[in-house]
C-alpha atoms as a PDB file:
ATOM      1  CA  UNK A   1      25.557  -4.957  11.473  1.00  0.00           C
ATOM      2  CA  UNK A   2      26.183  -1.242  11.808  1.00  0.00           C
ATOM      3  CA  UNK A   3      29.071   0.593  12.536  1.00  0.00           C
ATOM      4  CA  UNK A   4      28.925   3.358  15.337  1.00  0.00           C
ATOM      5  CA  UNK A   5      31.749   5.193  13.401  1.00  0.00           C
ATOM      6  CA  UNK A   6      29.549   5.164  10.185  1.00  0.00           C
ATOM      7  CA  UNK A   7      26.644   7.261  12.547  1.00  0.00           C
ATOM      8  CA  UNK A   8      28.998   8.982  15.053  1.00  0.00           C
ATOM      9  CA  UNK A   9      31.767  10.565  13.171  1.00  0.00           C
ATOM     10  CA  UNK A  10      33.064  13.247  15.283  1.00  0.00           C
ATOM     11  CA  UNK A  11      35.065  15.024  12.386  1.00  0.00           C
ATOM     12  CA  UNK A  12      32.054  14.910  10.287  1.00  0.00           C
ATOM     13  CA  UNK A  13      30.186  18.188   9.493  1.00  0.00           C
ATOM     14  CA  UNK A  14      26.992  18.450   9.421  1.00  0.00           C
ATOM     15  CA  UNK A  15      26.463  19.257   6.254  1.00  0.00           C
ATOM     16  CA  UNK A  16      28.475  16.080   5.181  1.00  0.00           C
ATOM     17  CA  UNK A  17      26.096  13.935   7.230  1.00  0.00           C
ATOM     18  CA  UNK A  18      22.852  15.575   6.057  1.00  0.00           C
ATOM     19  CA  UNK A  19      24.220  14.650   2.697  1.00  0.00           C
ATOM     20  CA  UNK A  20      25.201  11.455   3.066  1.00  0.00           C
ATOM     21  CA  UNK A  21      21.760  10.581   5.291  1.00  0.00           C
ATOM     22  CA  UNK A  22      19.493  11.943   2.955  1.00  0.00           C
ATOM     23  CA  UNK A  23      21.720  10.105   0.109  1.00  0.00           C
ATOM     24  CA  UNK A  24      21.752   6.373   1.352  1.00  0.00           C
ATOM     25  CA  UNK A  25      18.096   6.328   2.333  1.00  0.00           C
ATOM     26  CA  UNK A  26      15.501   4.577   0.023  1.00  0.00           C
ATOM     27  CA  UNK A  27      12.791   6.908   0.637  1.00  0.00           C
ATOM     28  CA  UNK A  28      14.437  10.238   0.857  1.00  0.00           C
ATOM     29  CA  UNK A  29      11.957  11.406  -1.946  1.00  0.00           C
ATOM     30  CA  UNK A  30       8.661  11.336   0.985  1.00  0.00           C
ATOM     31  CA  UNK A  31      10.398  13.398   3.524  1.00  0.00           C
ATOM     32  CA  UNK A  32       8.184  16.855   3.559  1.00  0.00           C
ATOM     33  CA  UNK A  33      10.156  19.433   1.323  1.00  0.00           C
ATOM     34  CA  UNK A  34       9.762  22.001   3.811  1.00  0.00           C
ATOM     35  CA  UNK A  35      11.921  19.873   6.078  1.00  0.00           C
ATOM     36  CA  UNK A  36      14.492  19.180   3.327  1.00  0.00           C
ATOM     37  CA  UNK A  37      14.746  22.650   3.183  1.00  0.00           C
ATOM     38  CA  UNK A  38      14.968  23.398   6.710  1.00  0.00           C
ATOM     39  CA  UNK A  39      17.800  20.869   6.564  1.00  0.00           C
ATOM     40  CA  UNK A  40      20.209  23.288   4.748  1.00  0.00           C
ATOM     41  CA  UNK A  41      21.184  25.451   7.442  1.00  0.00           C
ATOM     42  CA  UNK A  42      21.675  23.055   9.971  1.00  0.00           C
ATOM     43  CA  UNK A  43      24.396  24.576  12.141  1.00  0.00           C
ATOM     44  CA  UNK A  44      24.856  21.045  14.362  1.00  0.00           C
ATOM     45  CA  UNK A  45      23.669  17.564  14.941  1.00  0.00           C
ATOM     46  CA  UNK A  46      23.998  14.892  17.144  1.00  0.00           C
ATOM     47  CA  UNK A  47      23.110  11.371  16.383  1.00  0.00           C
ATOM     48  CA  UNK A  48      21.891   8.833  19.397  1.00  0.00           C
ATOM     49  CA  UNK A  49      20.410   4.927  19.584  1.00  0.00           C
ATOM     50  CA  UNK A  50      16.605   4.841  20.252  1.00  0.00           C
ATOM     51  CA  UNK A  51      15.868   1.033  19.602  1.00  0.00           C
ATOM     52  CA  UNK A  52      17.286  -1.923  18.472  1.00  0.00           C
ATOM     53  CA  UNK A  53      16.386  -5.877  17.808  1.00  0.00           C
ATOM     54  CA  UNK A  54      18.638  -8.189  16.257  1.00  0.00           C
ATOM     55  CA  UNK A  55      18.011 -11.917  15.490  1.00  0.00           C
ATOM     56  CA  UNK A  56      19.185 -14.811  13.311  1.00  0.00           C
ATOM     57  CA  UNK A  57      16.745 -13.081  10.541  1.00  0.00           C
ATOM     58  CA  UNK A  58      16.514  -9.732  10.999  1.00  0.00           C
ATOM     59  CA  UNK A  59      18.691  -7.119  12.753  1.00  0.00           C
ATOM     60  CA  UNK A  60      16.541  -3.551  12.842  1.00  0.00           C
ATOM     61  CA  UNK A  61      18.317  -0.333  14.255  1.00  0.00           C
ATOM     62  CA  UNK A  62      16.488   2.882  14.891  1.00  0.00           C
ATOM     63  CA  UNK A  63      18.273   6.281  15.075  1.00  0.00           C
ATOM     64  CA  UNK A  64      17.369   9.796  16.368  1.00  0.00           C
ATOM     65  CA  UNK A  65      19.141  12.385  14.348  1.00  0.00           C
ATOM     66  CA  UNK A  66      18.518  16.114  16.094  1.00  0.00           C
ATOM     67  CA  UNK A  67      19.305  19.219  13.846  1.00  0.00           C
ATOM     68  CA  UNK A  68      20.391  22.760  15.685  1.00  0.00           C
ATOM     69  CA  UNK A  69      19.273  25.173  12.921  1.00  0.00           C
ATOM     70  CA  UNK A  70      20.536  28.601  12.153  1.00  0.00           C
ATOM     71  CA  UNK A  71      17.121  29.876  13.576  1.00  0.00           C
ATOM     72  CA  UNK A  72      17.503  28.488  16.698  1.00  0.00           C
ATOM     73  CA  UNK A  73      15.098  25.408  16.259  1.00  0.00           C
ATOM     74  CA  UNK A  74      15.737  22.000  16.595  1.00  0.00           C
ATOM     75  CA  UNK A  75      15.095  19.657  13.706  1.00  0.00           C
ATOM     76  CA  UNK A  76      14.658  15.588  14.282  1.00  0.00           C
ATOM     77  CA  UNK A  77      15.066  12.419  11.840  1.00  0.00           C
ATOM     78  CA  UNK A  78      14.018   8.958  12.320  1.00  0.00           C
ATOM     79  CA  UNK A  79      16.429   6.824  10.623  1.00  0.00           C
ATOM     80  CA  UNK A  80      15.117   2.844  10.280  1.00  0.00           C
ATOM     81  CA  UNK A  81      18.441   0.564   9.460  1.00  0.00           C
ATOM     82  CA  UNK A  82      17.560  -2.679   8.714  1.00  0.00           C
ATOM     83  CA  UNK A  83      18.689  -5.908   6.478  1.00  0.00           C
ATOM     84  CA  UNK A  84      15.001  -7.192   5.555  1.00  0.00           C
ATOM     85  CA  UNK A  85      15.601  -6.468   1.865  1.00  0.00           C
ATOM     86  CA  UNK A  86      15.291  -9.088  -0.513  1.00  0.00           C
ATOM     87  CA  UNK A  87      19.456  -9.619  -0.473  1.00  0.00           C
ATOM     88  CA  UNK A  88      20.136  -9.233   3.288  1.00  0.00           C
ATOM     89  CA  UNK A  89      22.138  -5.786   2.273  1.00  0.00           C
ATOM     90  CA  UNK A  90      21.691  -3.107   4.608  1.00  0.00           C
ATOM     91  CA  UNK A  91      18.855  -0.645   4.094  1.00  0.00           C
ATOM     92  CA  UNK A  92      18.300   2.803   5.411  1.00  0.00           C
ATOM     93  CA  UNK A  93      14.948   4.494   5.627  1.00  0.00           C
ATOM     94  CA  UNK A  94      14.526   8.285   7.096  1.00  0.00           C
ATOM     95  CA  UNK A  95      10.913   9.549   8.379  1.00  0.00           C
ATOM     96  CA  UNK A  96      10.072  12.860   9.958  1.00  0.00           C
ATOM     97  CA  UNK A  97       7.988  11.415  12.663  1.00  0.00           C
ATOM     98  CA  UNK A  98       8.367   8.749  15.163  1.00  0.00           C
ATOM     99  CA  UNK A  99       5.096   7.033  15.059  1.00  0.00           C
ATOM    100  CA  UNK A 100       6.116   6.732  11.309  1.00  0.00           C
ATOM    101  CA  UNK A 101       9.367   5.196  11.997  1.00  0.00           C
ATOM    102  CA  UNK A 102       7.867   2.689  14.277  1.00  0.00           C
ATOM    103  CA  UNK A 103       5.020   1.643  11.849  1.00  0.00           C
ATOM    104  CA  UNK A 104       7.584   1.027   9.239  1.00  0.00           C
ATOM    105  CA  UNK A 105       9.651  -1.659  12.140  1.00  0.00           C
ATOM    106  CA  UNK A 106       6.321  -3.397  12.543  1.00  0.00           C
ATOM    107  CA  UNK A 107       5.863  -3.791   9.220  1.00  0.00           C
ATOM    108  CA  UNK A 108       9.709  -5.717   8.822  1.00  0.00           C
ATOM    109  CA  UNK A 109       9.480  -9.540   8.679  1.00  0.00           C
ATOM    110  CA  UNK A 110      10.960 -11.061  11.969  1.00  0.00           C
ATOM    111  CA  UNK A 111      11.152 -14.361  10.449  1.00  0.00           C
ATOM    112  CA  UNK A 112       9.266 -16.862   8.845  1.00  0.00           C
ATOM    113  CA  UNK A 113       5.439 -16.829   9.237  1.00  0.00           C
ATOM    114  CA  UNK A 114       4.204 -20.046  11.270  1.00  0.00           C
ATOM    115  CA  UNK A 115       3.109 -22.072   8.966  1.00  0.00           C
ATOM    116  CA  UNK A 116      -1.207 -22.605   8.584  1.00  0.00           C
ATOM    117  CA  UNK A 117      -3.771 -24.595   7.204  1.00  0.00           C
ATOM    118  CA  UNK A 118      -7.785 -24.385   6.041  1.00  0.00           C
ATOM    119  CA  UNK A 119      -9.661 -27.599   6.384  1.00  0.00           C
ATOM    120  CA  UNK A 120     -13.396 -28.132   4.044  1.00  0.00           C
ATOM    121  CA  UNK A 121     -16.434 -28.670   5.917  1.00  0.00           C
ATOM    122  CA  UNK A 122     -15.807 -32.279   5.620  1.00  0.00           C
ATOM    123  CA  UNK A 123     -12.367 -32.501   6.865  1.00  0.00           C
ATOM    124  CA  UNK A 124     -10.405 -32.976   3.736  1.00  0.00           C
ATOM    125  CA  UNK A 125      -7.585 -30.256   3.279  1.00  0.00           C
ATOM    126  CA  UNK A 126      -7.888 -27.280   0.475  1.00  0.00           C
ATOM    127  CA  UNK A 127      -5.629 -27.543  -2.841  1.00  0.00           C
ATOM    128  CA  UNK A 128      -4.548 -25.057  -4.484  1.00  0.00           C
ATOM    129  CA  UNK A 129      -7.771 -23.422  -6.100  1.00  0.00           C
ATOM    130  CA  UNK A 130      -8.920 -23.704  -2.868  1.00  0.00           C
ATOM    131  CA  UNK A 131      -6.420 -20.901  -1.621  1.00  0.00           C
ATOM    132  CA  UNK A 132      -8.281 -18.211  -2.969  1.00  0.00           C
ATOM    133  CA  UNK A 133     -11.572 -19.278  -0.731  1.00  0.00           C
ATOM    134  CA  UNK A 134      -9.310 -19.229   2.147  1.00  0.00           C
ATOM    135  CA  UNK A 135      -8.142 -15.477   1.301  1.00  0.00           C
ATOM    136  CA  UNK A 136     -11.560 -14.612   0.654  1.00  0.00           C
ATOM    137  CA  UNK A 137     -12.539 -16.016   3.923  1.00  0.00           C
ATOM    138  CA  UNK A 138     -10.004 -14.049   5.604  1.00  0.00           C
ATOM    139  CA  UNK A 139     -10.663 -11.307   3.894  1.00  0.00           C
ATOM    140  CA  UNK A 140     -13.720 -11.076   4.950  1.00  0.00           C
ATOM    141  CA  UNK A 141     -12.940 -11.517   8.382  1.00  0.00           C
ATOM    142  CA  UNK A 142     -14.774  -8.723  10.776  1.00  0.00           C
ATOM    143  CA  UNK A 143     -12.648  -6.480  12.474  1.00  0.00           C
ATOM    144  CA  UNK A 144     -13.082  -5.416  16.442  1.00  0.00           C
ATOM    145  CA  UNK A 145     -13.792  -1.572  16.615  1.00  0.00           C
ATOM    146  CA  UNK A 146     -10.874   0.207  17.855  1.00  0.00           C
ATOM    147  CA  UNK A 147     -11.094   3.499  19.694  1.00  0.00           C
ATOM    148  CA  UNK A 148      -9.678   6.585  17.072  1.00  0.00           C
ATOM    149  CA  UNK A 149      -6.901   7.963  18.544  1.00  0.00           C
ATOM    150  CA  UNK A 150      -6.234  11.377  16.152  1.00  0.00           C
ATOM    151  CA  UNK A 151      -2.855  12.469  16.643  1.00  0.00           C
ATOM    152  CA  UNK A 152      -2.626  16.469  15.342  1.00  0.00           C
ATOM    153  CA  UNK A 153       0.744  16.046  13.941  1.00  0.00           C
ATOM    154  CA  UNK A 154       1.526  17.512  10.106  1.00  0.00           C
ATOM    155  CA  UNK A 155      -1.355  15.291   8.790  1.00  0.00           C
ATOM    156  CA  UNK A 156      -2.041  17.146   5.941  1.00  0.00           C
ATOM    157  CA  UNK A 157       1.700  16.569   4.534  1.00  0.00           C
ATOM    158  CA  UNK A 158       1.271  12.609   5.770  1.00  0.00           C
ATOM    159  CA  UNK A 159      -1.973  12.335   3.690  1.00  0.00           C
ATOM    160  CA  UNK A 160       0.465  14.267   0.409  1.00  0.00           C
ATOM    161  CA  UNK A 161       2.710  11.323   1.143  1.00  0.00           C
ATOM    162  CA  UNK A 162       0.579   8.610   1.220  1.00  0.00           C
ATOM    163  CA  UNK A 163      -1.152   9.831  -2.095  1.00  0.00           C
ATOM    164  CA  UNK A 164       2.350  10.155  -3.512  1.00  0.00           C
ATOM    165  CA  UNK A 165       3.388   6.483  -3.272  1.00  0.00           C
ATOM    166  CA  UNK A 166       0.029   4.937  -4.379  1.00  0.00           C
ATOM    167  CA  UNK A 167       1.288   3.617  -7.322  1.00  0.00           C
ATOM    168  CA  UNK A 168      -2.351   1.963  -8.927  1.00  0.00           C
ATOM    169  CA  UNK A 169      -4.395   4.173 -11.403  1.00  0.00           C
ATOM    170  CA  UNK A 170      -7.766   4.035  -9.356  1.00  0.00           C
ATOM    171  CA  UNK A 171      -5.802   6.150  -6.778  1.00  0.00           C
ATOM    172  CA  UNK A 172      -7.927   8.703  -4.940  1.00  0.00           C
ATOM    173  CA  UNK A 173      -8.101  11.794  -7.523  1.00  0.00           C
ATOM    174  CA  UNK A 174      -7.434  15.471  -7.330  1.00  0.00           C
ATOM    175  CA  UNK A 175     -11.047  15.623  -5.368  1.00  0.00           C
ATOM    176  CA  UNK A 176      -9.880  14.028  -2.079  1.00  0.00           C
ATOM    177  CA  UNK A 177      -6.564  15.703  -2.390  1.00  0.00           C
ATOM    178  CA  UNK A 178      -7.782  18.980  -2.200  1.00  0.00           C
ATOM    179  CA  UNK A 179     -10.067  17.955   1.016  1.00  0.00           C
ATOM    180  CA  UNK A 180      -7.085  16.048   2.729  1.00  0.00           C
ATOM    181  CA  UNK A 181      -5.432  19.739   2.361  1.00  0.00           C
ATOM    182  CA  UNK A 182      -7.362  20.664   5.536  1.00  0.00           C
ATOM    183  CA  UNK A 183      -6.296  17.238   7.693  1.00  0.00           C
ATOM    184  CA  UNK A 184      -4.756  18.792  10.985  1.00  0.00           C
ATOM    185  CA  UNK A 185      -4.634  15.531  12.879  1.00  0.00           C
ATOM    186  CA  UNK A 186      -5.134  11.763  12.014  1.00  0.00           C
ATOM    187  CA  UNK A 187      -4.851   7.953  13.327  1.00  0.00           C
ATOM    188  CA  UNK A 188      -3.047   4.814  11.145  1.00  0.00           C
ATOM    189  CA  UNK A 189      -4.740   1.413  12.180  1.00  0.00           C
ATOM    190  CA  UNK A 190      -3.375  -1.799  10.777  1.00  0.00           C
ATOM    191  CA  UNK A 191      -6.459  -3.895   9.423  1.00  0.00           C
ATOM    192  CA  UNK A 192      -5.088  -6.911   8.065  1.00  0.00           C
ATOM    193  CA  UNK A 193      -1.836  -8.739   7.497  1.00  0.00           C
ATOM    194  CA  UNK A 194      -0.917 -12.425   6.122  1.00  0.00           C
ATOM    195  CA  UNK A 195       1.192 -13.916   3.996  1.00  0.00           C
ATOM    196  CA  UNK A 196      -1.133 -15.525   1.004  1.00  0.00           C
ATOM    197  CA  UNK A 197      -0.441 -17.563  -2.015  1.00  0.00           C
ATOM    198  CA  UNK A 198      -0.003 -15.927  -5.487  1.00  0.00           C
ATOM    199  CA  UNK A 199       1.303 -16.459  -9.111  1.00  0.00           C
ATOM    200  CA  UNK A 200       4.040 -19.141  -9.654  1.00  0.00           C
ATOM    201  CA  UNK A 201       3.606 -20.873  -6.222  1.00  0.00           C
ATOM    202  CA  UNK A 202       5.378 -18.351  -3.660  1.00  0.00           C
ATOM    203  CA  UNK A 203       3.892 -16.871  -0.855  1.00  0.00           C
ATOM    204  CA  UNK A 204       3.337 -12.851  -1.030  1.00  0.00           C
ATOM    205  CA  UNK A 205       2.498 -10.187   1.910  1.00  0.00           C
ATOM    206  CA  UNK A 206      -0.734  -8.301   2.116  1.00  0.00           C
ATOM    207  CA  UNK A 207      -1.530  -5.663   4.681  1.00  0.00           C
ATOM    208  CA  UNK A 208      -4.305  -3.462   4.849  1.00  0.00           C
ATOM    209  CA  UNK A 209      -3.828   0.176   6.683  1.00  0.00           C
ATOM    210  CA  UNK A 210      -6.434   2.526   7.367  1.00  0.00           C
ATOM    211  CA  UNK A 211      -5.431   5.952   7.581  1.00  0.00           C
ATOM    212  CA  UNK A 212      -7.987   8.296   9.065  1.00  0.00           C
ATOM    213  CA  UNK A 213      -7.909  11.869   9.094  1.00  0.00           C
ATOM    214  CA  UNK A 214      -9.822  14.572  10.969  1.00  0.00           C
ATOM    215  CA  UNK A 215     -10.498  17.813   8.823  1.00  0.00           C
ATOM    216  CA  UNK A 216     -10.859  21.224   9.921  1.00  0.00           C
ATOM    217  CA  UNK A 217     -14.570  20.928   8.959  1.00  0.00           C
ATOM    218  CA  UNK A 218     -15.475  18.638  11.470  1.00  0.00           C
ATOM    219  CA  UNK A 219     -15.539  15.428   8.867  1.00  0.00           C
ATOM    220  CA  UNK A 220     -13.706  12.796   8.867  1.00  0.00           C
ATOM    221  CA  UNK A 221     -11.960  11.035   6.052  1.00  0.00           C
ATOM    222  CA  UNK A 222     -10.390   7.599   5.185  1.00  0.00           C
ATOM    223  CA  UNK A 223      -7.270   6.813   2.844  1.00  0.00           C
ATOM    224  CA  UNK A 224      -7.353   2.503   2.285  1.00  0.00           C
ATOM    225  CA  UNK A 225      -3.287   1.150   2.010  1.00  0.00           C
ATOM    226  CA  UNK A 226      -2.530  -1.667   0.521  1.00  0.00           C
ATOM    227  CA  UNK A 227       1.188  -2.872   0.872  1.00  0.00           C
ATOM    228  CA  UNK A 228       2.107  -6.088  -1.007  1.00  0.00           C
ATOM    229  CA  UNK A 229       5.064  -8.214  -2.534  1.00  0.00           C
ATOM    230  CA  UNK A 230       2.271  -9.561  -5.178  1.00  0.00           C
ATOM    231  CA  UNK A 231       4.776  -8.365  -8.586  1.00  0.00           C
ATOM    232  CA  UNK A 232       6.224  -9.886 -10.994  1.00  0.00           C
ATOM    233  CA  UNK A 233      10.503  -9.299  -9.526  1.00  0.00           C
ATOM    234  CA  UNK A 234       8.884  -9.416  -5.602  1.00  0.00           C
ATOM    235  CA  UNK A 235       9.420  -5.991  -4.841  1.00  0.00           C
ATOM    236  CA  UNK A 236       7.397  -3.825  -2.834  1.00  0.00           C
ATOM    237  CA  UNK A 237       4.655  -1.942  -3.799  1.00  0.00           C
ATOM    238  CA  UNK A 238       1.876   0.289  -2.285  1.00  0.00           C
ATOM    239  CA  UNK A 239      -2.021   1.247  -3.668  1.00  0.00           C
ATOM    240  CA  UNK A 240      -4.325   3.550  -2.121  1.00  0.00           C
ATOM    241  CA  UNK A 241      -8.365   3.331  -2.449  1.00  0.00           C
ATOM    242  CA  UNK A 242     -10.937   5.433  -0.665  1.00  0.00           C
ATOM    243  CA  UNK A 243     -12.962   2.529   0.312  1.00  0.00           C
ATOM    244  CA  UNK A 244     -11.946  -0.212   1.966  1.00  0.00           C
ATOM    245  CA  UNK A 245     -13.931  -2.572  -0.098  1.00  0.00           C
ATOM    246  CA  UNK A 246     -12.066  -1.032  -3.056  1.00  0.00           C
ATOM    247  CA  UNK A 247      -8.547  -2.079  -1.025  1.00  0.00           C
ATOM    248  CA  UNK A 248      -9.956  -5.696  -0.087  1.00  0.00           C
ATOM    249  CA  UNK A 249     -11.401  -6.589  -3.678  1.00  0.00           C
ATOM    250  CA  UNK A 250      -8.099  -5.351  -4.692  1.00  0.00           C
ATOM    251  CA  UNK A 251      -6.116  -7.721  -2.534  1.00  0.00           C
ATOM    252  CA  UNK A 252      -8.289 -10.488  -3.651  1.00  0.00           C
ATOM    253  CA  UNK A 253      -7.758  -9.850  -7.347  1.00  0.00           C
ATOM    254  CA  UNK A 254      -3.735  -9.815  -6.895  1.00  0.00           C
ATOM    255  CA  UNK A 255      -4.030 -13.426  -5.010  1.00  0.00           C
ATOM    256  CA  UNK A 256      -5.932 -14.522  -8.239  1.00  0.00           C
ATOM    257  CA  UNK A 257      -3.000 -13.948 -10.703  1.00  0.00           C
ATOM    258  CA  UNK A 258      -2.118 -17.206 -11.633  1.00  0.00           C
END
């Protein structure tokens, strides 16, 4: 899939490859502009293989990129290659943390989804209208507690980001911005996930992330994530709510577009 000369150039500069990473990768715009910044006076870099998984659907690559910058720090980038786009062309995604980078592999399709069925009460098998009880069913499914886990790690610039690429109007406002501001650590818990029926007869991919932050206040505070290929072309597309019975009723209204 890749080429090791295409991440290991020796006679490449660094500035050349800062340039051409940040270039090729499709979400380049969420990387923290303080670390763009940073970027610019890179002195050196080296480039090594932290994971890799390739099968007859998906091959997924993950690089470590490490900086040397003219103050003395060191700088790292997560690169995610993959070929799960909708053409089997190779993509390239860049995040500043690792626990980022690793969500975003979970979240790639490994392959077709085994296929399942919902039976009525009395045996006989649900048609079509009968899809949307089954979502609503699953919906509605109760979740086991999981222990939070808050991770102190730029949280405050993750919460910016997630805001960012909420792309429906009932986003969180300017209110929970403002309190997300003071987020110095936070936990990401995957909530739901399935593959569920939608307009024109294909099959399009929910899943539900919670994203909880812990505030210098004490409080705690919840961003709802909805990732889905429910659109017109396909394509993927992300929403934010501040409750998740905002994110689920919003999951079942883009299953009812018929």
């Amino acid at each position: 899939m890749n080429d090791p000369r295409d991440h290991l150039d020796p006679y490449e500069t660094t500035e050349t490859h800062v340039e051409r990473l940040l270039g090729r990768a499709l979400n380049s715009f969420d990387l923290p502009d303080a670390m763009v910044e940073r970027l610019e006076s890179a002195l050196a870099h080296s480039t090594a293989l932290h994971s890799s998984h390739h099968s007859s659907t998906l091959n997924r690559t993950t690089y470590r990129h490490t900086y040397l910058l003219a103050d003395g720090s060191a700088l790292v980038l997560w690169e995610l290659v993959h070929n799960a786009g909708r053409d089997g062309a190779e993509q390239h995604e860049l995040y500043a943390e690792e626990t980022e980078a690793r969500l975003a592999a979970s979240r790639l399709p490994s392959g077709p989804l085994p296929e399942w069925t919902v039976e009525r009460a009395d045996g006989r098998p649900l048609d079509e209208d009968d899809d949307l009880a089954a979502l609503g069913a699953l919906l509605a499914r109760p979740i086991p507690a999981q222990p939070r886990m808050y991770v102190p790690d730029n949280s405050a610039d993750h919460a910016r980001r997630v805001l960012r690429r909420a792309e429906n109007g009932d986003r969180p406002g300017e209110r929970t911005a403002r309190r997300l501001r003071i987020a110095f650590a936070h936990h990401i818990t995957q909530v739901f996930g399935r593959n569920c029926p939608v307009e024109g007869g294909r099959d399009a991919g929910f899943t539900l992330y919670e994203h909880q932050f812990l505030l210098l206040d004490g409080s705690e505070l919840s961003l709802w994530e909805v990732e889905h290929t429910a659109t017109p072309d396909g394509r993927h597309m992300c929403e934010v709510y501040e409750t998740e019975a905002a994110a689920r009723g919003a999951m079942e209204a883009r299953s009812r577009v018929r």
